[in-house]
Protein backbone atom coordinates (compact mmCIF):
# COMPACT_ATOMS: atom_id res chain seq x y z
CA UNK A 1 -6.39 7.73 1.36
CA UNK A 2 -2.63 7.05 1.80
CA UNK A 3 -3.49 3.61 3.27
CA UNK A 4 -1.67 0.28 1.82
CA UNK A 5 -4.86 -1.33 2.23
CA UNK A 6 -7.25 1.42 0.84
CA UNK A 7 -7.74 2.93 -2.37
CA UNK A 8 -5.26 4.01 -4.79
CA UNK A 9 -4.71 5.07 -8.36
CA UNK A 10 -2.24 3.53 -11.04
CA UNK A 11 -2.16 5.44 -13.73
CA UNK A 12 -5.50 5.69 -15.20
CA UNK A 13 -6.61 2.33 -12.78
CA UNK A 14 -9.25 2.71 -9.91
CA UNK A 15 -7.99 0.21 -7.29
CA UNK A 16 -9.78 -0.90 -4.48
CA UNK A 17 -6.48 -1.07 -2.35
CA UNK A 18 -2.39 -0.69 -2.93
CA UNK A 19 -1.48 -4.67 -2.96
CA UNK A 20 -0.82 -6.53 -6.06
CA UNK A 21 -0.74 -10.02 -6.79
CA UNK A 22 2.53 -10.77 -8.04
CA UNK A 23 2.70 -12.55 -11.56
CA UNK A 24 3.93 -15.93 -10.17
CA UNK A 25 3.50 -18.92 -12.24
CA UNK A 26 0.30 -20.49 -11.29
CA UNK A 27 0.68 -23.97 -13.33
CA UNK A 28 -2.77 -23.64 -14.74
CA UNK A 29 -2.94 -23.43 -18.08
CA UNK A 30 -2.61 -27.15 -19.16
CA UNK A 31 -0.62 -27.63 -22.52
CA UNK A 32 -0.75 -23.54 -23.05
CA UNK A 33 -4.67 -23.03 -22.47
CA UNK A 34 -6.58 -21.17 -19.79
CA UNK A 35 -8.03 -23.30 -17.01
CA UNK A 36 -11.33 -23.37 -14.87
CA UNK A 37 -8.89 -23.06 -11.55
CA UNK A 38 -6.93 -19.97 -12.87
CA UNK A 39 -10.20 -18.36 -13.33
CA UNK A 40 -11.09 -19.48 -9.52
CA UNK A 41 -7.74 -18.32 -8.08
CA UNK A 42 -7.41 -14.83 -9.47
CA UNK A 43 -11.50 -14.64 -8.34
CA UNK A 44 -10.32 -15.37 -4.79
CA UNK A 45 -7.62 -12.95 -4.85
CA UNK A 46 -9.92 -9.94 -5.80
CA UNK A 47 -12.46 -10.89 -3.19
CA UNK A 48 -10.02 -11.12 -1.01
CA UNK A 49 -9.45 -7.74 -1.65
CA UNK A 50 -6.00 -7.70 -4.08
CA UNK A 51 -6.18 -3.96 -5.77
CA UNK A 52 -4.72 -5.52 -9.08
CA UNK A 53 -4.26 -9.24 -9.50
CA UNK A 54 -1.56 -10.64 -12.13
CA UNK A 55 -2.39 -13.31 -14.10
CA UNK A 56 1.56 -14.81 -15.25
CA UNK A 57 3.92 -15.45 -17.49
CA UNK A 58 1.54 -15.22 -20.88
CA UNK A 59 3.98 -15.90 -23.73
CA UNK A 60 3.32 -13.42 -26.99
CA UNK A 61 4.59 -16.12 -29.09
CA UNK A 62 3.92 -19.86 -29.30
CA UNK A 63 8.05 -19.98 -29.84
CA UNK A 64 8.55 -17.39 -26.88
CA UNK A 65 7.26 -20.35 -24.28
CA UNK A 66 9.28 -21.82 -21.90
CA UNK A 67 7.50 -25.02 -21.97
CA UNK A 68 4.29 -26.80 -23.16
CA UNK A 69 2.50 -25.63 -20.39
CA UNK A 70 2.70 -21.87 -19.87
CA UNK A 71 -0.26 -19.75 -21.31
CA UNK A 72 -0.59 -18.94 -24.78
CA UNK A 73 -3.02 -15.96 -25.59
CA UNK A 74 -4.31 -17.87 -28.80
CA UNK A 75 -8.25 -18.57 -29.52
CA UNK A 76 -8.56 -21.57 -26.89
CA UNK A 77 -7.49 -19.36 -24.15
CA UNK A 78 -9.04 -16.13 -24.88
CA UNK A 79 -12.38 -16.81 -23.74
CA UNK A 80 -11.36 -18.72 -20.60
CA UNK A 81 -9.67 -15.68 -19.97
CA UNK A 82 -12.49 -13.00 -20.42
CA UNK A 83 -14.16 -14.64 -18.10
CA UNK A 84 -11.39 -14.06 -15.24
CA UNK A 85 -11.34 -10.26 -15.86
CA UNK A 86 -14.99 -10.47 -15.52
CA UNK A 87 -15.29 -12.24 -12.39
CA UNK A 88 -12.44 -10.49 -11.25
CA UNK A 89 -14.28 -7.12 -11.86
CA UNK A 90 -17.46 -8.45 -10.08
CA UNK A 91 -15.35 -9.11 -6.80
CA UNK A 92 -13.95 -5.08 -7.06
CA UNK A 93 -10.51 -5.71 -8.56
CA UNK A 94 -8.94 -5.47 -11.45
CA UNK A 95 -6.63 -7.49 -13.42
CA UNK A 96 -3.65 -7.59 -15.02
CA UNK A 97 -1.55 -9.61 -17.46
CA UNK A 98 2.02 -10.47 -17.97
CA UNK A 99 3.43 -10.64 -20.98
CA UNK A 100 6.90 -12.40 -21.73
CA UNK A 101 9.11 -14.65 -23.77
CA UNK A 102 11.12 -17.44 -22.88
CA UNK A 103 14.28 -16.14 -25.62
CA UNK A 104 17.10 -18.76 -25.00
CA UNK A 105 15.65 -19.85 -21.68
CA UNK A 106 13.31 -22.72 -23.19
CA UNK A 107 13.16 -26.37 -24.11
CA UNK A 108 10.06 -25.70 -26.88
CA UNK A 109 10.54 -25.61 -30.63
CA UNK A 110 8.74 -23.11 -32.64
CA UNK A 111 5.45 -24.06 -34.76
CA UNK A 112 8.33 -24.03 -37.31
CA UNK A 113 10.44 -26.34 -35.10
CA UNK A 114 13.14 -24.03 -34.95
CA UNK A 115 14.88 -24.05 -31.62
CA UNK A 116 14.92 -21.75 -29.15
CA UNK A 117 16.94 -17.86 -29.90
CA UNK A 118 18.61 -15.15 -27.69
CA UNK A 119 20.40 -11.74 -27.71
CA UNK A 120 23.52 -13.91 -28.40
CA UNK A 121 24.46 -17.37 -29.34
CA UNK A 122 24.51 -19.72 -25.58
CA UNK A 123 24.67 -22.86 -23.78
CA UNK A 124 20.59 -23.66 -22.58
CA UNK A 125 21.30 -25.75 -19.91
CA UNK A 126 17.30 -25.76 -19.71
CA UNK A 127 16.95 -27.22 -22.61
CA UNK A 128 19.31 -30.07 -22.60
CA UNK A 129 17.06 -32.66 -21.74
CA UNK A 130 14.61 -31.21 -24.39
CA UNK A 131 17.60 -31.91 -27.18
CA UNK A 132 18.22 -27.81 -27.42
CA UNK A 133 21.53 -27.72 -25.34
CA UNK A 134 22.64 -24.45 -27.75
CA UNK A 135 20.45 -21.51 -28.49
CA UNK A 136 21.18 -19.34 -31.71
CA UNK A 137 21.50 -15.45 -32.01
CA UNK A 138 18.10 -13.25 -33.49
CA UNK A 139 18.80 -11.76 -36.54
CA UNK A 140 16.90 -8.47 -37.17
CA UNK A 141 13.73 -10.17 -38.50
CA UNK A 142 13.39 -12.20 -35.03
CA UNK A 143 13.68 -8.78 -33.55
CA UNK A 144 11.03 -6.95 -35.36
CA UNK A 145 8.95 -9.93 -34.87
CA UNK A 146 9.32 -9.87 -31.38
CA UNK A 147 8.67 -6.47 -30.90
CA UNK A 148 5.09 -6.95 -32.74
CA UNK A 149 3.91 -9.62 -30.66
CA UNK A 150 4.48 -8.00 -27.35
CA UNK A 151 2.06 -5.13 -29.36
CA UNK A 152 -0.56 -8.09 -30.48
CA UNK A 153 -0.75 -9.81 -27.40
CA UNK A 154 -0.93 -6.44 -25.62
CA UNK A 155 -4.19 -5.66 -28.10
CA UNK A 156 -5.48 -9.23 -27.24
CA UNK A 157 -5.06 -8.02 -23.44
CA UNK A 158 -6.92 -5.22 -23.54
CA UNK A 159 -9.79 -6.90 -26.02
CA UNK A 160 -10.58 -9.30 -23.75
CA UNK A 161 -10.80 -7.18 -20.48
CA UNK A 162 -7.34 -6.54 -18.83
CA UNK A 163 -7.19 -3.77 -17.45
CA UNK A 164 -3.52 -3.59 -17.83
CA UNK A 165 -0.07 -5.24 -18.95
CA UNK A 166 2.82 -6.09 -17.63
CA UNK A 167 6.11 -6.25 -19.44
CA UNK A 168 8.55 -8.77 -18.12
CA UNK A 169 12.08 -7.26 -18.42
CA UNK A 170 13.12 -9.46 -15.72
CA UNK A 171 14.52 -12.88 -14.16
CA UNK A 172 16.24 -13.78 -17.10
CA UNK A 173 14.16 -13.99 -19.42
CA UNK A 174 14.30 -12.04 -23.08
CA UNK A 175 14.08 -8.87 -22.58
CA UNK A 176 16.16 -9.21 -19.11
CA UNK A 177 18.52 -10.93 -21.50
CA UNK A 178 18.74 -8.12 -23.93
CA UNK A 179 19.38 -5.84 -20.77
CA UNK A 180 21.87 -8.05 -19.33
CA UNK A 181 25.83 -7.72 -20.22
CA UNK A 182 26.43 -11.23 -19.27
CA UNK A 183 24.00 -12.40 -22.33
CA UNK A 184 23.78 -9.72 -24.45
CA UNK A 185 27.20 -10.22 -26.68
CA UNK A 186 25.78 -8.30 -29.47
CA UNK A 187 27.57 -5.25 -31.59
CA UNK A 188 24.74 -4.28 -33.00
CA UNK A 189 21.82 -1.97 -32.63
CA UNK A 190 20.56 -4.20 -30.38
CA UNK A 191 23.93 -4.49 -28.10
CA UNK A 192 27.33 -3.63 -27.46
CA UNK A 193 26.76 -1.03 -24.66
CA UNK A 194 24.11 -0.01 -21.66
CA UNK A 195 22.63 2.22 -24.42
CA UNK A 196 21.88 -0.22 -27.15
CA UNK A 197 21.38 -3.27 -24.28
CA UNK A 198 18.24 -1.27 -23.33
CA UNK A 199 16.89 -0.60 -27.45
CA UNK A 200 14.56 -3.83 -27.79
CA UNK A 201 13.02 -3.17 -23.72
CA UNK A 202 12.58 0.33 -25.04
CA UNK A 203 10.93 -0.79 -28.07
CA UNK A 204 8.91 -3.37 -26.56
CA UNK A 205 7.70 -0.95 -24.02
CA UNK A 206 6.48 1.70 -26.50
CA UNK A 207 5.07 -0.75 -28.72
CA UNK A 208 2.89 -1.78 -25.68
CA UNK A 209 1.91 1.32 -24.65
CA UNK A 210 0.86 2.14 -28.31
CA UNK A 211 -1.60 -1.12 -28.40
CA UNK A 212 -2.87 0.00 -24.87
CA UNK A 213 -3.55 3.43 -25.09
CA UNK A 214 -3.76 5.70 -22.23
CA UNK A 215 -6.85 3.56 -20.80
CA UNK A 216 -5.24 1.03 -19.51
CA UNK A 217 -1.85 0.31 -17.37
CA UNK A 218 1.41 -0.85 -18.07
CA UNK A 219 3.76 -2.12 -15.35
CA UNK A 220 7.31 -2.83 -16.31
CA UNK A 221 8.88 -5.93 -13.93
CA UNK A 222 12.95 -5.21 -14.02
CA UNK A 223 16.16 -6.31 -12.12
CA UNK A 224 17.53 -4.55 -9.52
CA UNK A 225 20.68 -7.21 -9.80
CA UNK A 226 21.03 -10.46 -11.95
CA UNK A 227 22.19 -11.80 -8.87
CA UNK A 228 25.64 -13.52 -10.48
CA UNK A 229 29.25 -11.70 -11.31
CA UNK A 230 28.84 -10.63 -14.72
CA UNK A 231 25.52 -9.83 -14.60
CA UNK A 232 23.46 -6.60 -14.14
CA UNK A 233 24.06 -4.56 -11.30
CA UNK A 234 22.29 -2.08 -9.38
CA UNK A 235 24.14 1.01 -10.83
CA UNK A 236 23.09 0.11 -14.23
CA UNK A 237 19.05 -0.66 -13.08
CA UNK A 238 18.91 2.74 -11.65
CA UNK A 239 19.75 3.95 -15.14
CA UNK A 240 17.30 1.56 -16.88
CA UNK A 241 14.57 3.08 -14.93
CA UNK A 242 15.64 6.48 -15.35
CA UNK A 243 15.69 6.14 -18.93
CA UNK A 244 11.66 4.50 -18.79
CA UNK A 245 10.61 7.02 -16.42
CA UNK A 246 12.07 9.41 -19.03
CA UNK A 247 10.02 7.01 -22.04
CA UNK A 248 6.28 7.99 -20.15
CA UNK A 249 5.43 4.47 -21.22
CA UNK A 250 5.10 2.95 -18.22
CA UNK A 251 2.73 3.07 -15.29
CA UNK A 252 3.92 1.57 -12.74
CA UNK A 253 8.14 0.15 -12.46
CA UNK A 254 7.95 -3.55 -10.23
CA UNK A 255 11.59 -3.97 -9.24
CA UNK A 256 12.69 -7.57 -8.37
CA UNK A 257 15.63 -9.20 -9.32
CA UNK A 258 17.36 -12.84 -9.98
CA UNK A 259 17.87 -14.83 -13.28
CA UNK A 260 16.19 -18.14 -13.97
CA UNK A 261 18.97 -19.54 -15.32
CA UNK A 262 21.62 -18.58 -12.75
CA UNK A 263 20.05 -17.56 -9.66
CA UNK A 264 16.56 -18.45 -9.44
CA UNK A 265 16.27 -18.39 -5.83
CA UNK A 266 17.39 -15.11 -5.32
CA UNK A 267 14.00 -13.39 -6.12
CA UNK A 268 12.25 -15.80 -3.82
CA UNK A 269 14.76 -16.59 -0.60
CA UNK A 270 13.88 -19.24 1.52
CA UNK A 271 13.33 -23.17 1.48
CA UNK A 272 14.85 -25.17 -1.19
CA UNK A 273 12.78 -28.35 -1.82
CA UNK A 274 14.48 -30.00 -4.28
CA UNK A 275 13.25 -33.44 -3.35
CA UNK A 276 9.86 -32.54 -4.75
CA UNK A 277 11.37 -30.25 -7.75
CA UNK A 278 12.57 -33.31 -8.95
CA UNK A 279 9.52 -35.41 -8.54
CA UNK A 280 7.58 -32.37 -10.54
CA UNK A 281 10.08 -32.69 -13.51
CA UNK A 282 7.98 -33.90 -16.57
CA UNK A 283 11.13 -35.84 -17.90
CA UNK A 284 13.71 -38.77 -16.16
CA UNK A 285 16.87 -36.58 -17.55
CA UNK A 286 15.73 -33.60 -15.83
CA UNK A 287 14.23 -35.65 -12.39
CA UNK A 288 17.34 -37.36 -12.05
CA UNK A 289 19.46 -33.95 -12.61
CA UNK A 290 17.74 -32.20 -10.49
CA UNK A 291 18.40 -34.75 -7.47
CA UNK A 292 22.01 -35.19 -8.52
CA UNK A 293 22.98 -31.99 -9.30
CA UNK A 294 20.19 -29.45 -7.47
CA UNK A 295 21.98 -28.79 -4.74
CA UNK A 296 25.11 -27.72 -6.65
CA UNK A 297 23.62 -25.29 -9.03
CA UNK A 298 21.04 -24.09 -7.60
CA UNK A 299 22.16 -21.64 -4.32
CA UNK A 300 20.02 -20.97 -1.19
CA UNK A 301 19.13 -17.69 -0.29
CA UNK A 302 18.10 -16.85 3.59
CA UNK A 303 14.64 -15.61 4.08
CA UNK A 304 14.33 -12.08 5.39
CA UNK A 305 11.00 -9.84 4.76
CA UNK A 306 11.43 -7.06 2.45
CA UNK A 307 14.54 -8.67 1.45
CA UNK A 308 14.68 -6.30 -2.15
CA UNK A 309 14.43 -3.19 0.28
CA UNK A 310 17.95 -2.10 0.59
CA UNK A 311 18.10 -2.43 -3.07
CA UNK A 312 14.79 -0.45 -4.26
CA UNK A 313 15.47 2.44 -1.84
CA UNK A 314 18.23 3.16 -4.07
CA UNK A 315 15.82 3.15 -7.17
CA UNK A 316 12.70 5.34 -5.06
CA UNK A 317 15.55 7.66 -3.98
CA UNK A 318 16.43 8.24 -8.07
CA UNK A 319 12.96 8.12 -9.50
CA UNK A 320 9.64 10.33 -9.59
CA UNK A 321 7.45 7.96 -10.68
CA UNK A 322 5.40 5.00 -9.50
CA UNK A 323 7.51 2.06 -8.22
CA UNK A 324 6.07 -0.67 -5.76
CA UNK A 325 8.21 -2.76 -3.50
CA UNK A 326 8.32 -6.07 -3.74
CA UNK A 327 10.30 -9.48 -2.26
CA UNK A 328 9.16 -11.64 0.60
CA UNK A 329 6.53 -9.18 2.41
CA UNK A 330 4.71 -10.59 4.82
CA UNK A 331 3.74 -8.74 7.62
CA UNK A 332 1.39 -6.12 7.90
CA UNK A 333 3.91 -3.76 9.52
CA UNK A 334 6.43 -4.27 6.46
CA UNK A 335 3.77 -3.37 4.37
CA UNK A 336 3.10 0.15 5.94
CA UNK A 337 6.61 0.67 6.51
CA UNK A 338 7.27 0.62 2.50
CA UNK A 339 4.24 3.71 2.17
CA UNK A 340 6.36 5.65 4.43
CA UNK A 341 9.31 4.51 2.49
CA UNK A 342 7.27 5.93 -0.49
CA UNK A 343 6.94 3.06 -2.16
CA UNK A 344 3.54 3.34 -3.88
CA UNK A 345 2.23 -0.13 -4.05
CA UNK A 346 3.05 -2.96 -2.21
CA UNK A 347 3.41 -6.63 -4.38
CA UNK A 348 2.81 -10.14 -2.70
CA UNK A 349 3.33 -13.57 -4.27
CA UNK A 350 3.46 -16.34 -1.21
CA UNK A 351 1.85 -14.48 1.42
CA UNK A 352 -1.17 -13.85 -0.87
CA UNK A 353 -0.87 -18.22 -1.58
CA UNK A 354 -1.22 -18.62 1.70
CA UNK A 355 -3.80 -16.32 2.67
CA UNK A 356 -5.86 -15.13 -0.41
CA UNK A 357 -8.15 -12.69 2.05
CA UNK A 358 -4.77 -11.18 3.81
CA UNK A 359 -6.01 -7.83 2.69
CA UNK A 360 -8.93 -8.00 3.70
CA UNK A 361 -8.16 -9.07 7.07
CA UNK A 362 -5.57 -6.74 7.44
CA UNK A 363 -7.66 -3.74 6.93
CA UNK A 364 -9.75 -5.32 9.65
CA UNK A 365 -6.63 -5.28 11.76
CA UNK A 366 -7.74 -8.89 12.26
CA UNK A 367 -4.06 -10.32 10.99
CA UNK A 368 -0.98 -8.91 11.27
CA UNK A 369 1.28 -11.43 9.52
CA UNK A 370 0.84 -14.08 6.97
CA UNK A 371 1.09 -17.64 7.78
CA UNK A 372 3.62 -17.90 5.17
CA UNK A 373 7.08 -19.70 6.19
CA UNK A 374 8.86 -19.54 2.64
CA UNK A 375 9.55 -22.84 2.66
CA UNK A 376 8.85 -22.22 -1.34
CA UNK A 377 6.86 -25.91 -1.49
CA UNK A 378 4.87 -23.63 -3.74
CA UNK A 379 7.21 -23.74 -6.61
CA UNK A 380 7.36 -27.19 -6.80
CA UNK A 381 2.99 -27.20 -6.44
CA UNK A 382 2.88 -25.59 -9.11
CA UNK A 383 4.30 -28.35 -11.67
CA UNK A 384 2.04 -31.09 -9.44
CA UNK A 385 -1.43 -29.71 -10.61
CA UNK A 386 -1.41 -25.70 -9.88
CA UNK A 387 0.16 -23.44 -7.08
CA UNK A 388 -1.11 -24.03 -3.95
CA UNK A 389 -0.67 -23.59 -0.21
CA UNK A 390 1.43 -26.62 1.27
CA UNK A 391 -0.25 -25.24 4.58
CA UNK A 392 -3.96 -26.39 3.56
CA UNK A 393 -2.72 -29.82 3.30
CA UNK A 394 -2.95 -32.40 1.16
CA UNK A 395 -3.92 -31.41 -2.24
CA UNK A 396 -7.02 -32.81 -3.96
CA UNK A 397 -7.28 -35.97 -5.38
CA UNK A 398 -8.78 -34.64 -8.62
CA UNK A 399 -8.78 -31.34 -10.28
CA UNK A 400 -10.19 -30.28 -13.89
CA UNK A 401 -8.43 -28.98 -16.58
């Protein structure tokens, strides 16, 4: 069936139906570890009929994390998370999860409590407030180190249940970094042209697929633009893909786009609440920058569905192999619009928030557009106790962790 909402295939991956739940930080996994709720969440999403649901932003390395609070796969987490795929599995879907490091974009010290390292030596405006304003170049041995974990934590992934892995090469993070010629200032092995900009993603990627096998899935996420002068353009993504297409290591390309550090509003578009960003800062340096200085730095971006279309028609019209679409889908007829666009899978992040059983319901023909506004409340939610729905009103009173 060539339906959105009926089955597919992804590589060697069954799935009840072509959406995906985009890896979008869920804010619960309480100082690193697994939680009750982002069993429950990813539980809902399968049930709700979500092909392949993403479970984000894992760091491979206790010294890859961006802060305290993003999942670790270490021992404390492990079983929390065998029992998502499970449940997942018993509601028809199947699950997936990211893997990433932070790389300069951090305010953590390692266990060794060395700060936080990039491609190149740079100002970490994120981790200012943490007392890590400067991040130091990786030497060789950070490298190869980093390269093993993404294979480790892939083994872990696959262990425990996932059915597959994704890679983030994206939104500024390290391997987006590497890829980047705005933070990549290396003349190395490891940088100095497109060619050696893409050697760690490469590496990372085969690594992954090694630990994996042919069993199991890997998506790549990558930038379609950095969003800033200076940064990656689309020219050079088209190539990026070519060359992984050309690798066979990956599954399934996710195209999005934006850097953290820069732009971080350009892969969502929409509302900018940075009243309650700065209430969900954990520290009074970083509260009281973000209302001073939030609306300076941080740009706005107008909401408009599919808004990564233009963009990733330039990629399906270059590639062969799988590629989803993804960026601010909401509406059922969007969604059927990018299968005749021959986009293979669709990915959701807000409009799946908002309405966990869209699929569902839209294979009923019983909803034809998700409640979601993008007024991005959501991103702030998630800092305030977990991602959530500012449409289901107040949150909770109490939640476990």
């Amino acid at each position: 069936m060539n339906d959105v909402f009926g089955p597919a295939t992804l590589g060697p991956l069954a799935l009840s139906s072509r959406v995906i739940k985009a890896a979008t930080y869920e804010g619960m996994s309480p100082h690193g570890v697994a939680s009750a709720e982002l069993v429950q969440l990813h539980e809902r999403l399968a049930r709700g009929g979500v092909g392949l649901t993403t479970v984000a932003y894992c760091a491979v390395d206790p010294r890859g994390r961006t802060f305290p609070h993003q999942l670790l796969l270490d021992e404390r987490s492990m079983p929390v998370l065998s029992e998502l795929t499970r449940r997942v599995h018993d509601a028809g879907g199947k699950a997936s999860l990211q893997l990433g490091h932070a790389g300069f974009f951090s305010k953590m010290r390692g266990p060794d409590g060395r700060g936080p390292r990039g491609p190149s030596f740079a100002f970490n405006a994120y981790g200012v407030s943490a007392g890590l304003p400067f991040a130091r170049a990786m030497d060789d041995a950070d490298i190869d180190g980093v390269i093993e974990a993404f294979g480790r934590a892939a083994d872990k992934a696959v262990q425990i249940g996932f059915d597959a892995v994704e890679v983030h090469l994206g939104h500024g993070y390290l391997l987006s970094q590497f890829l980047s010629p705005a933070t990549n200032r290396r003349n190395d092995r490891w940088g100095g042209d497109a060619e050696r900009r893409r050697a760690l993603p490469l590496a990372v990627l085969a690594r992954v697929r090694r630990a994996v096998g042919r069993d199991h899935a890997v998506l790549a996420k990558t930038n379609l633009a950095d969003g800033f002068a200076g940064g990656l353009e689309l020219d050079e993504a088209v190539e990026i893909a070519r060359v992984i297409e050309a690798s066979g290591d990956v599954d399934l390309l996710v195209p999005s786009g934006g850097f953290t550090s820069k732009t971080p509003f350009f892969l969502l578009r929409g509302g900018l609440p940075l009243t309650k960003m700065a209430a969900a800062q954990s520290d009074v340096i970083a509260r009281v920058s973000m209302r001073a200085l939030g609306g300076i730095i941080i740009d706005r971006y107008d909401f408009e569905e599919a808004f990564f279309r233009p963009l990733a028609l330039r990629l399906r019209g270059a590639l062969h192999m799988p590629l989803a679409l993804l960026g601010g889908l909401v509406s059922r007829r969007e969604m059927v619009r990018a299968r005749e666009d021959g986009f293979d899978f669709v990915v959701l992040g807000r409009a799946l928030l908002a309405d966990p059983d869209l699929v569902v319901r839209m294979r009923a023909g019983t909803l034809e557009r998700s409640r979601c506004d993008a007024c991005n409340e959501c991103v702030a939610e998630m800092d305030l106790g977990g991602v959530r729905c500012v449409l289901d009103g107040p949150r909770p009173s109490t939640r476990s962790t």
